[in-house]
PDB file of N, CA and C in Angstrom:
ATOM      1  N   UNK A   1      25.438   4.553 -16.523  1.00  0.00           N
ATOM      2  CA  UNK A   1      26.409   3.900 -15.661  1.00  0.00           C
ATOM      3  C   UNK A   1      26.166   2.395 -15.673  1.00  0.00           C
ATOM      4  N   UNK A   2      27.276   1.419 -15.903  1.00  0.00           N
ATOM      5  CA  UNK A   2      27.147   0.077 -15.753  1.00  0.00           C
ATOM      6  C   UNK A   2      27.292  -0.331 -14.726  1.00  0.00           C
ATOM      7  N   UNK A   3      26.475  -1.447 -14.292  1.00  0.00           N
ATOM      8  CA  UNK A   3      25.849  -2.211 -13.524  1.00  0.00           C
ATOM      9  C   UNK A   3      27.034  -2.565 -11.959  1.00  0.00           C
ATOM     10  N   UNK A   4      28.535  -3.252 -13.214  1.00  0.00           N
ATOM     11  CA  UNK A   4      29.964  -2.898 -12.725  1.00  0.00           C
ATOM     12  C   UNK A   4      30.368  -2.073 -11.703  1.00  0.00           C
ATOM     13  N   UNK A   5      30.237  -0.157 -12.366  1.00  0.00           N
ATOM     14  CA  UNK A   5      30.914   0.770 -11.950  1.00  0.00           C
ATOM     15  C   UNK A   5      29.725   0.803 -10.239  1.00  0.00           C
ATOM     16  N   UNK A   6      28.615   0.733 -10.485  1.00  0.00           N
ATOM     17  CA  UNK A   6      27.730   0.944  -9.281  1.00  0.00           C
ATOM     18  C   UNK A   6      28.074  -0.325  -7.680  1.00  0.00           C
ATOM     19  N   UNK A   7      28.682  -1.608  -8.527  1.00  0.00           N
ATOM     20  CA  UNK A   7      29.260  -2.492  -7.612  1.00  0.00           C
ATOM     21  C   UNK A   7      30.418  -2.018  -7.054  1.00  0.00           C
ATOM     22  N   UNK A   8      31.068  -1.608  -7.619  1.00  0.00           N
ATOM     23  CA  UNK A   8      32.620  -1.010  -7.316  1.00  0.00           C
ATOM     24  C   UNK A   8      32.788  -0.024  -6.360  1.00  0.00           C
ATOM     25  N   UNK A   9      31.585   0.958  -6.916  1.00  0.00           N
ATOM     26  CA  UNK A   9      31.581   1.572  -6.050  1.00  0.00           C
ATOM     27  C   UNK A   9      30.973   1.727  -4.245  1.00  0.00           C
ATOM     28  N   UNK A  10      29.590   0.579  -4.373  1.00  0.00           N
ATOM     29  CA  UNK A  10      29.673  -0.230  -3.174  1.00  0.00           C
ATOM     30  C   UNK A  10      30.623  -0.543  -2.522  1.00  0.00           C
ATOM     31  N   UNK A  11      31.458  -1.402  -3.387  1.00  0.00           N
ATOM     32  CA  UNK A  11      32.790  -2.163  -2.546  1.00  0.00           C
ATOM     33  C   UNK A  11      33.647  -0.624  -1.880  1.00  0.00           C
ATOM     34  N   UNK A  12      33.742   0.024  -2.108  1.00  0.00           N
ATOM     35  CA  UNK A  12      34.407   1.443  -1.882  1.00  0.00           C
ATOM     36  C   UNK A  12      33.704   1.541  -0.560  1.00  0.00           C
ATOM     37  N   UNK A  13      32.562   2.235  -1.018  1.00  0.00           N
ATOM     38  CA  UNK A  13      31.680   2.680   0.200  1.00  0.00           C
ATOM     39  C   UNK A  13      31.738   2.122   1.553  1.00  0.00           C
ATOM     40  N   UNK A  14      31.529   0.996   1.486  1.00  0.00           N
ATOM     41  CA  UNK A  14      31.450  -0.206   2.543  1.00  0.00           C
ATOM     42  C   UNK A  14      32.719  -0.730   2.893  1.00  0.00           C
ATOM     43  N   UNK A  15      33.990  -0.478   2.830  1.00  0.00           N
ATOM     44  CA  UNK A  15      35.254  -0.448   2.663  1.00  0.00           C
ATOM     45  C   UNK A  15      35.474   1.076   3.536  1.00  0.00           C
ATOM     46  N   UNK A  16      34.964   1.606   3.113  1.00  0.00           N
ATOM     47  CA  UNK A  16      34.678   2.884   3.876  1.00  0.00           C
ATOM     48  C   UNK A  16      34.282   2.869   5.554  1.00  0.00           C
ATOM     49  N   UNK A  17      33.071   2.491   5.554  1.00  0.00           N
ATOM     50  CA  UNK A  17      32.305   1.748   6.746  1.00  0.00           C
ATOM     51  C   UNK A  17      32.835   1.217   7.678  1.00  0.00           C
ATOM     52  N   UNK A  18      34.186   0.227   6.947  1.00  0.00           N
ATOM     53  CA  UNK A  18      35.148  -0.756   7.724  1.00  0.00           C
ATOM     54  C   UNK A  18      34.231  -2.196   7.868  1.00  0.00           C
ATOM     55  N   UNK A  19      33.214  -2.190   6.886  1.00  0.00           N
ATOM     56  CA  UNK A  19      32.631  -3.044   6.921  1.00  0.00           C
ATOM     57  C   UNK A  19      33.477  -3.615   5.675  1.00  0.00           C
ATOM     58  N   UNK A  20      32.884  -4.976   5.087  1.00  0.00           N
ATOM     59  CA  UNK A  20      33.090  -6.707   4.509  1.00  0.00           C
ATOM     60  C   UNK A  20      32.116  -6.787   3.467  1.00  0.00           C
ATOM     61  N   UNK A  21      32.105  -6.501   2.021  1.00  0.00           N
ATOM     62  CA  UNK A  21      31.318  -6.964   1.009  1.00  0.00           C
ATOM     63  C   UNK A  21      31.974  -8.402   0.200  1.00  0.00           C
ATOM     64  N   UNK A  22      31.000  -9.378   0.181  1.00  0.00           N
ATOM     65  CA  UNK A  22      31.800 -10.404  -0.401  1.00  0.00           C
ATOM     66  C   UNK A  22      30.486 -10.840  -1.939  1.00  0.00           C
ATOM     67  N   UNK A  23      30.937 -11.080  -2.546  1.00  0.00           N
ATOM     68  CA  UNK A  23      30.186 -11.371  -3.915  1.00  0.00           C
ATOM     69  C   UNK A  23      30.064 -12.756  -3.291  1.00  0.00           C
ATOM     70  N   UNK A  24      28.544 -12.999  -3.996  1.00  0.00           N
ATOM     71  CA  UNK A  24      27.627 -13.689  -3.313  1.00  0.00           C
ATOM     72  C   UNK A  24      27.121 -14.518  -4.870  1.00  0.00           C
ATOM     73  N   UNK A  25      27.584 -16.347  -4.996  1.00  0.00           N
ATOM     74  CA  UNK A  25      26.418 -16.923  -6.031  1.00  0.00           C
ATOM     75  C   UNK A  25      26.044 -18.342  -5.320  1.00  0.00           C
ATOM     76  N   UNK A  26      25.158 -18.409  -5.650  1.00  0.00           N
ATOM     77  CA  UNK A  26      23.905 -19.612  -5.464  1.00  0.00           C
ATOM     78  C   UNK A  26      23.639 -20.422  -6.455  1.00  0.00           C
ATOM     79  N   UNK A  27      24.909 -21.668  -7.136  1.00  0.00           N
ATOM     80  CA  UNK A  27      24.483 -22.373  -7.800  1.00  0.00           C
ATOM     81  C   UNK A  27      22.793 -22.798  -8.642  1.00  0.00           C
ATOM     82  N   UNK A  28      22.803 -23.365  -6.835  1.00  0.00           N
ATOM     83  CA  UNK A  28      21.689 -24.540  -6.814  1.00  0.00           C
ATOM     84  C   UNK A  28      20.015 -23.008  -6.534  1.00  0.00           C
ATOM     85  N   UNK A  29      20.691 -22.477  -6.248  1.00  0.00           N
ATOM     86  CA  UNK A  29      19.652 -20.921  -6.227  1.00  0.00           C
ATOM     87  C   UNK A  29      19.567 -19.662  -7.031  1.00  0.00           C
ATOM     88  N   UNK A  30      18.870 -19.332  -8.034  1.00  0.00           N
ATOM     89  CA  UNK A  30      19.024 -18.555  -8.746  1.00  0.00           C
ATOM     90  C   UNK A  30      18.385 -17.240  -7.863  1.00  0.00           C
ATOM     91  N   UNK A  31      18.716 -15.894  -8.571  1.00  0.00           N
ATOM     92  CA  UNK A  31      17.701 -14.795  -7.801  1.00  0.00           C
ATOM     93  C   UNK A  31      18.205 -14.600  -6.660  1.00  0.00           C
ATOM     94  N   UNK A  32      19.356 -14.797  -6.106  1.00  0.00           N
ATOM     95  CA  UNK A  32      20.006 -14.780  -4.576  1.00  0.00           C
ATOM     96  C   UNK A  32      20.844 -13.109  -4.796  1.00  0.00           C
ATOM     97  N   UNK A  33      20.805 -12.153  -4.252  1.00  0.00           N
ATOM     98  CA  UNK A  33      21.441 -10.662  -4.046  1.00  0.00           C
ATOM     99  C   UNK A  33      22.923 -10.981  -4.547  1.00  0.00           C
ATOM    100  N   UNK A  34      22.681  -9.642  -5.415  1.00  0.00           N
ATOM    101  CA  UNK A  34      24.517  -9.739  -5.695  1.00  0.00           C
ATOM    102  C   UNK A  34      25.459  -9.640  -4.783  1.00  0.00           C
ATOM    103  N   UNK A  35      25.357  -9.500  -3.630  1.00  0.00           N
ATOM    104  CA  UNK A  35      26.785  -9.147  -2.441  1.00  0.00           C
ATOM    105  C   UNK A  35      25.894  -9.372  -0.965  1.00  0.00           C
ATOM    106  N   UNK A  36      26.829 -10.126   0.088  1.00  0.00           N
ATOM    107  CA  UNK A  36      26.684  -9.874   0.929  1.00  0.00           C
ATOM    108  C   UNK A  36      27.260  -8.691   1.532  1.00  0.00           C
ATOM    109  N   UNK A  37      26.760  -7.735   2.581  1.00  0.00           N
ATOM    110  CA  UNK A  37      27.601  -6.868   3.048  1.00  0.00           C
ATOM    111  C   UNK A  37      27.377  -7.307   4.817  1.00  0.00           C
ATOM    112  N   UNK A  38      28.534  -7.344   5.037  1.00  0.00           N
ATOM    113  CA  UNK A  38      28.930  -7.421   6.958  1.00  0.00           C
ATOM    114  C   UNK A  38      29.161  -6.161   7.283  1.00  0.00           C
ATOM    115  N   UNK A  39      28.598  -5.024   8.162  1.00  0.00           N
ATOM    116  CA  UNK A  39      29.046  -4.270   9.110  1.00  0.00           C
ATOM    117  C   UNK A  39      29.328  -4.270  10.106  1.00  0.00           C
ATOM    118  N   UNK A  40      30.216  -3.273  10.561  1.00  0.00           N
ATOM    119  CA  UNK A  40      30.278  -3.493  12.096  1.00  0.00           C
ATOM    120  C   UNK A  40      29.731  -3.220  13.046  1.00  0.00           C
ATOM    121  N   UNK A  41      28.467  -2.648  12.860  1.00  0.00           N
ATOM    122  CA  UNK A  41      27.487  -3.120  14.080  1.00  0.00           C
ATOM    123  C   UNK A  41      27.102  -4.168  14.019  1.00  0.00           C
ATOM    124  N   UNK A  42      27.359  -5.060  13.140  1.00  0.00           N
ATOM    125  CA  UNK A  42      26.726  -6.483  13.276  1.00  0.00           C
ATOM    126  C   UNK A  42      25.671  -6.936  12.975  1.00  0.00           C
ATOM    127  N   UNK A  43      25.331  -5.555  11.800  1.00  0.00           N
ATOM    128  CA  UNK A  43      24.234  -5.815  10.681  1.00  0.00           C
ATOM    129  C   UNK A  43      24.546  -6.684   9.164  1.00  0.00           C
ATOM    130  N   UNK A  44      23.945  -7.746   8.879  1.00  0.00           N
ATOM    131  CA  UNK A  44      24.283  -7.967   7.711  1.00  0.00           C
ATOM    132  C   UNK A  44      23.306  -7.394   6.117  1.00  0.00           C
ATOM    133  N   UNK A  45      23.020  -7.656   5.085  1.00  0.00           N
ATOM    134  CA  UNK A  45      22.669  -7.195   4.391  1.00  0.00           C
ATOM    135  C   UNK A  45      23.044  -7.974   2.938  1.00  0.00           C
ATOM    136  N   UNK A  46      21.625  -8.271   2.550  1.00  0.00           N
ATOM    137  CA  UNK A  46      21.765  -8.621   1.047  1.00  0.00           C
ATOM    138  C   UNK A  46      21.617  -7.924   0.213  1.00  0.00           C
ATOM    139  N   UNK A  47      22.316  -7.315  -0.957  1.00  0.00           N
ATOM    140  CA  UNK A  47      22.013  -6.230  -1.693  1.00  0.00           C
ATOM    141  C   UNK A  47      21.816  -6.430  -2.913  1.00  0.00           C
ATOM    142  N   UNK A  48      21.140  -5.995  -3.635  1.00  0.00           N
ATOM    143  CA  UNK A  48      21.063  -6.558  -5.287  1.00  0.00           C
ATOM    144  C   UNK A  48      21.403  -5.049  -5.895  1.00  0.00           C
ATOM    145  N   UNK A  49      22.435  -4.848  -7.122  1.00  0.00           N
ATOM    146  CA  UNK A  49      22.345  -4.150  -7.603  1.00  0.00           C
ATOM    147  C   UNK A  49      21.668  -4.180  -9.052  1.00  0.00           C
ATOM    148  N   UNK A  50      21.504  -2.701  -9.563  1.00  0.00           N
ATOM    149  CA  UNK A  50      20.961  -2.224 -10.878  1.00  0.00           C
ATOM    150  C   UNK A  50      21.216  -1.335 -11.041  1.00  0.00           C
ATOM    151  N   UNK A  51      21.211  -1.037 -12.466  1.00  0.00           N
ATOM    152  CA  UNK A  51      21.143   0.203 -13.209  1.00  0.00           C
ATOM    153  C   UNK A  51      19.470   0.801 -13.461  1.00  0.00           C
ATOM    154  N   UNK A  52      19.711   2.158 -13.734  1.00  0.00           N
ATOM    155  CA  UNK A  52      18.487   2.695 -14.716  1.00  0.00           C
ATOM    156  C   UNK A  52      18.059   1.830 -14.894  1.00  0.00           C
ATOM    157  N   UNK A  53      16.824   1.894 -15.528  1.00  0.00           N
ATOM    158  CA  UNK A  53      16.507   1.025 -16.093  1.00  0.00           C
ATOM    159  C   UNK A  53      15.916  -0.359 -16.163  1.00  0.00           C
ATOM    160  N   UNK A  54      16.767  -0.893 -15.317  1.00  0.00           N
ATOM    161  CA  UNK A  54      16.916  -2.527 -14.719  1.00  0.00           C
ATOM    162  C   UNK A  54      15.764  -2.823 -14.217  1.00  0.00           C
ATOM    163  N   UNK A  55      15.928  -3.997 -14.362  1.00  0.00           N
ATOM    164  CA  UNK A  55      14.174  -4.540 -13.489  1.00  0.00           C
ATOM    165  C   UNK A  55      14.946  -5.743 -12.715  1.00  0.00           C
ATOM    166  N   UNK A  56      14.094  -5.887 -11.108  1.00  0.00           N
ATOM    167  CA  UNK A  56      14.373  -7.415 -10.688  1.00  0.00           C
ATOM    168  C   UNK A  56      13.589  -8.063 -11.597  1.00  0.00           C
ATOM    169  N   UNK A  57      14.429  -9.945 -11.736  1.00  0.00           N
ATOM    170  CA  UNK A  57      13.535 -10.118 -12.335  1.00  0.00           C
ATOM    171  C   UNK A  57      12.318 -11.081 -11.641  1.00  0.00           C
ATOM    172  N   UNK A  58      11.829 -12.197 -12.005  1.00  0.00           N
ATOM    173  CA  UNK A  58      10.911 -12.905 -11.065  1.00  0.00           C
ATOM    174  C   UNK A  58      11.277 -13.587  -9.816  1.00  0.00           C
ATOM    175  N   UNK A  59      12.639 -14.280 -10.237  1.00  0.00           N
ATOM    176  CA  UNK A  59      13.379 -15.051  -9.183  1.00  0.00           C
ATOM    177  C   UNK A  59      14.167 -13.532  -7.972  1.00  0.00           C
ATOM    178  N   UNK A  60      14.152 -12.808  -8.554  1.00  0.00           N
ATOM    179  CA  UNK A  60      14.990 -11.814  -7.626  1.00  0.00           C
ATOM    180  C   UNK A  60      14.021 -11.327  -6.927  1.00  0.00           C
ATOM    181  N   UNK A  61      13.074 -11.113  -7.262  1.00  0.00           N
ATOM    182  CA  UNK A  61      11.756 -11.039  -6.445  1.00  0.00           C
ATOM    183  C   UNK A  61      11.236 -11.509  -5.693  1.00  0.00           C
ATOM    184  N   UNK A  62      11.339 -12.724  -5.477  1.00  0.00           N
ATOM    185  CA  UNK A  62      10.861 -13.670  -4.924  1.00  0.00           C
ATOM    186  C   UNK A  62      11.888 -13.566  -3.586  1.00  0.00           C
ATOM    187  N   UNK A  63      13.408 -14.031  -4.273  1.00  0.00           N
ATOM    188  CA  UNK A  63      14.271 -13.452  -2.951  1.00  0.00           C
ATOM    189  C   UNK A  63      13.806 -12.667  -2.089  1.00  0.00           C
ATOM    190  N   UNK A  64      13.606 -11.558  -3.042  1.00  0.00           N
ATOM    191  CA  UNK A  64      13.754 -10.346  -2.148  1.00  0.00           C
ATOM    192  C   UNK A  64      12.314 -10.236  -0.911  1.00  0.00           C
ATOM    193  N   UNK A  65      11.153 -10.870  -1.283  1.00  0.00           N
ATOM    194  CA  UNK A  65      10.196 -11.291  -0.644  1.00  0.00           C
ATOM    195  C   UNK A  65      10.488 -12.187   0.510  1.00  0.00           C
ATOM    196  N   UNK A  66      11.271 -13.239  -0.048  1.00  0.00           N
ATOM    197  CA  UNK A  66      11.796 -14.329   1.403  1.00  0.00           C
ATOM    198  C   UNK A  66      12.248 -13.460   2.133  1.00  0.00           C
ATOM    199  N   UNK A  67      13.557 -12.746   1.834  1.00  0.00           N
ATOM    200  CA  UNK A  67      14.577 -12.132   2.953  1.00  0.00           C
ATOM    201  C   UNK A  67      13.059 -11.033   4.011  1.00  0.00           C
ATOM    202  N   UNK A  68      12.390 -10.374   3.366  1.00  0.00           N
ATOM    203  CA  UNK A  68      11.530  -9.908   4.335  1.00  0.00           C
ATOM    204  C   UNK A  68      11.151 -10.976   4.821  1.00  0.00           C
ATOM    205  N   UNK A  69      10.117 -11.674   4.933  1.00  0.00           N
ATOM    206  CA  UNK A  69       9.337 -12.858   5.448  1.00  0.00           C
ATOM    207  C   UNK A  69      10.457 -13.738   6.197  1.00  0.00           C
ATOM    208  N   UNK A  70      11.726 -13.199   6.357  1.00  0.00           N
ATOM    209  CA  UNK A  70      12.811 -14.148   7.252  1.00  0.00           C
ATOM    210  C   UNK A  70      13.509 -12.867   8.489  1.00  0.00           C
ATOM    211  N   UNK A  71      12.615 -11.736   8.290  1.00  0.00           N
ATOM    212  CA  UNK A  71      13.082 -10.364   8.504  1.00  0.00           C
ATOM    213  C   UNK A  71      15.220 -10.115   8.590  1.00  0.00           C
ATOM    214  N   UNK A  72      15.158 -10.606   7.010  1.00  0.00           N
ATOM    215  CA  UNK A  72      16.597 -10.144   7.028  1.00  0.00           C
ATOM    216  C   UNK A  72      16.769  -8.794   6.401  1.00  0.00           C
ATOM    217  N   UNK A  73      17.860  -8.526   6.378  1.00  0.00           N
ATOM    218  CA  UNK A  73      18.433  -6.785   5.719  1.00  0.00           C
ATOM    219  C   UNK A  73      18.666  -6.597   4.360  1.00  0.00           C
ATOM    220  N   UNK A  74      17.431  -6.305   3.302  1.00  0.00           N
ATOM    221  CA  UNK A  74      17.799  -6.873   1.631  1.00  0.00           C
ATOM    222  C   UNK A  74      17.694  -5.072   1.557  1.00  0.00           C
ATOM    223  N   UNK A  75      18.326  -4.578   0.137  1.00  0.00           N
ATOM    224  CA  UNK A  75      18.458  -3.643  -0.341  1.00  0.00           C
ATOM    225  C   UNK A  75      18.810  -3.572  -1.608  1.00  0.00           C
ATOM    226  N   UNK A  76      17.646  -3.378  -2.357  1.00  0.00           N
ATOM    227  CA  UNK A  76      18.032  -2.976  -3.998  1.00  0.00           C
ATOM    228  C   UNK A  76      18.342  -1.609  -4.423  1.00  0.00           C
ATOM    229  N   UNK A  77      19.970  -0.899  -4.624  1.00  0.00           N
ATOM    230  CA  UNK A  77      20.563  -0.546  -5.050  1.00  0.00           C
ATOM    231  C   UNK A  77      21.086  -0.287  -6.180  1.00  0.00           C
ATOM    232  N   UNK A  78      19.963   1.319  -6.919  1.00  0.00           N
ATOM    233  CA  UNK A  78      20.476   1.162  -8.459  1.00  0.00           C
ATOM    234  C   UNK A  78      21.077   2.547  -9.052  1.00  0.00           C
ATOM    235  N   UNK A  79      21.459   3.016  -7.833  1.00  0.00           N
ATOM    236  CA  UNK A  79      22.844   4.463  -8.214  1.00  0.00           C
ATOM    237  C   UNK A  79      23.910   4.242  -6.958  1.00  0.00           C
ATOM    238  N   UNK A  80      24.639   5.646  -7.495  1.00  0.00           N
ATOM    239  CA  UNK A  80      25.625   5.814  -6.288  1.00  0.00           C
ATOM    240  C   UNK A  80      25.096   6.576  -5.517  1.00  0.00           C
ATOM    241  N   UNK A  81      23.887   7.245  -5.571  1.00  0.00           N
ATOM    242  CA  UNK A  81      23.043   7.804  -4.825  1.00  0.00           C
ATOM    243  C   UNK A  81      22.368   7.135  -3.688  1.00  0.00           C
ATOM    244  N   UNK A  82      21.876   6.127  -4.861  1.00  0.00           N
ATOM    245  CA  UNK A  82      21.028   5.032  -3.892  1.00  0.00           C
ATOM    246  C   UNK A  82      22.259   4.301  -2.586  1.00  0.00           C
ATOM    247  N   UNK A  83      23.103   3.991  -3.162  1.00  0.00           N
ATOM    248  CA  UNK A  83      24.392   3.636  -1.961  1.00  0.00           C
ATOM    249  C   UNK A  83      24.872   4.594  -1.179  1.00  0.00           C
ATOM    250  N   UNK A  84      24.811   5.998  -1.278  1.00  0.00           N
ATOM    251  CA  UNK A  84      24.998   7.233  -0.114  1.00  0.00           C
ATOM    252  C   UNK A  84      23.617   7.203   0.587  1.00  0.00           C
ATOM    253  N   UNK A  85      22.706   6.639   0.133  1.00  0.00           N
ATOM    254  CA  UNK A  85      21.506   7.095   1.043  1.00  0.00           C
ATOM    255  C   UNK A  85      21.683   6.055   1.843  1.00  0.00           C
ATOM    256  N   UNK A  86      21.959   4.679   1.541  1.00  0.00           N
ATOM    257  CA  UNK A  86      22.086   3.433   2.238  1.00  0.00           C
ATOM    258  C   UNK A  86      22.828   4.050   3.397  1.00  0.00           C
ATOM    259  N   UNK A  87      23.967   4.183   2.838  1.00  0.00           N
ATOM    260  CA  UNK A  87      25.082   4.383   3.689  1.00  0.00           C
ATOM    261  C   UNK A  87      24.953   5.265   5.082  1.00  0.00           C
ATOM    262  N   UNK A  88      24.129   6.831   4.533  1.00  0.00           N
ATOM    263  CA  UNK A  88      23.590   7.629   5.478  1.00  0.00           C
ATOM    264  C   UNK A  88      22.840   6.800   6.523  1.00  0.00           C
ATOM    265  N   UNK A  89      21.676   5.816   5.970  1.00  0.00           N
ATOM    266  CA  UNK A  89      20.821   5.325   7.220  1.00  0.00           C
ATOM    267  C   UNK A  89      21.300   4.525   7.497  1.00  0.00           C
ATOM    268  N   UNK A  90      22.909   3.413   7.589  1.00  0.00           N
ATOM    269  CA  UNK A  90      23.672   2.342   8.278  1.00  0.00           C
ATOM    270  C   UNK A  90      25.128   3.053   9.016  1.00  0.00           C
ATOM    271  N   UNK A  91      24.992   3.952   8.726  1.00  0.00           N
ATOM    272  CA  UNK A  91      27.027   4.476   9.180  1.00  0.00           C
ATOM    273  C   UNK A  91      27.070   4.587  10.574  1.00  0.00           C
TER     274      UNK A  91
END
């Protein structure tokens, strides 16, 4: 499954929710989560997706380290599985 079809299907999911996914880039910041997601409890969430396979790479890592150490809501997401389980522990 490409990288694509697993975003798409986020946008679905969370569309679902009645929540707000907006594609997310950082010029001047590399390594920043592919999508913000807004819910309506008024949780937000940075999400990075992947496939199989995929690796974060150093800079996405690092993100993903800040957003803890800022205690924000990061989630690396690399099936449609992995986005039903999300989904189960936010709905």
């Amino acid at each position: 499954m490409l990288e694509k079809d697993i975003e798409k299907y986020l946008i679905k999911v969370v569309k679902e929710m009645d929540g707000k996914s907006y594609k997310f880039t950082s010029p001047a910041c590399r390594g920043v989560a592919d999508r913000i997601v807004c819910l309506p409890n008024g949780s937000t969430w940075f999400i990075e997706l992947k496939t199989a396979g995929g690796k974060l790479s150093a800079l996405q890592q690092i993100f993903a380290s800040d957003m803890g150490k800022l205690n924000q809501k990061y989630a690396c997401l690399w099936s449609k599985e992995d986005i039903n389980n999300w989904r189960e522990n936010n709905d």
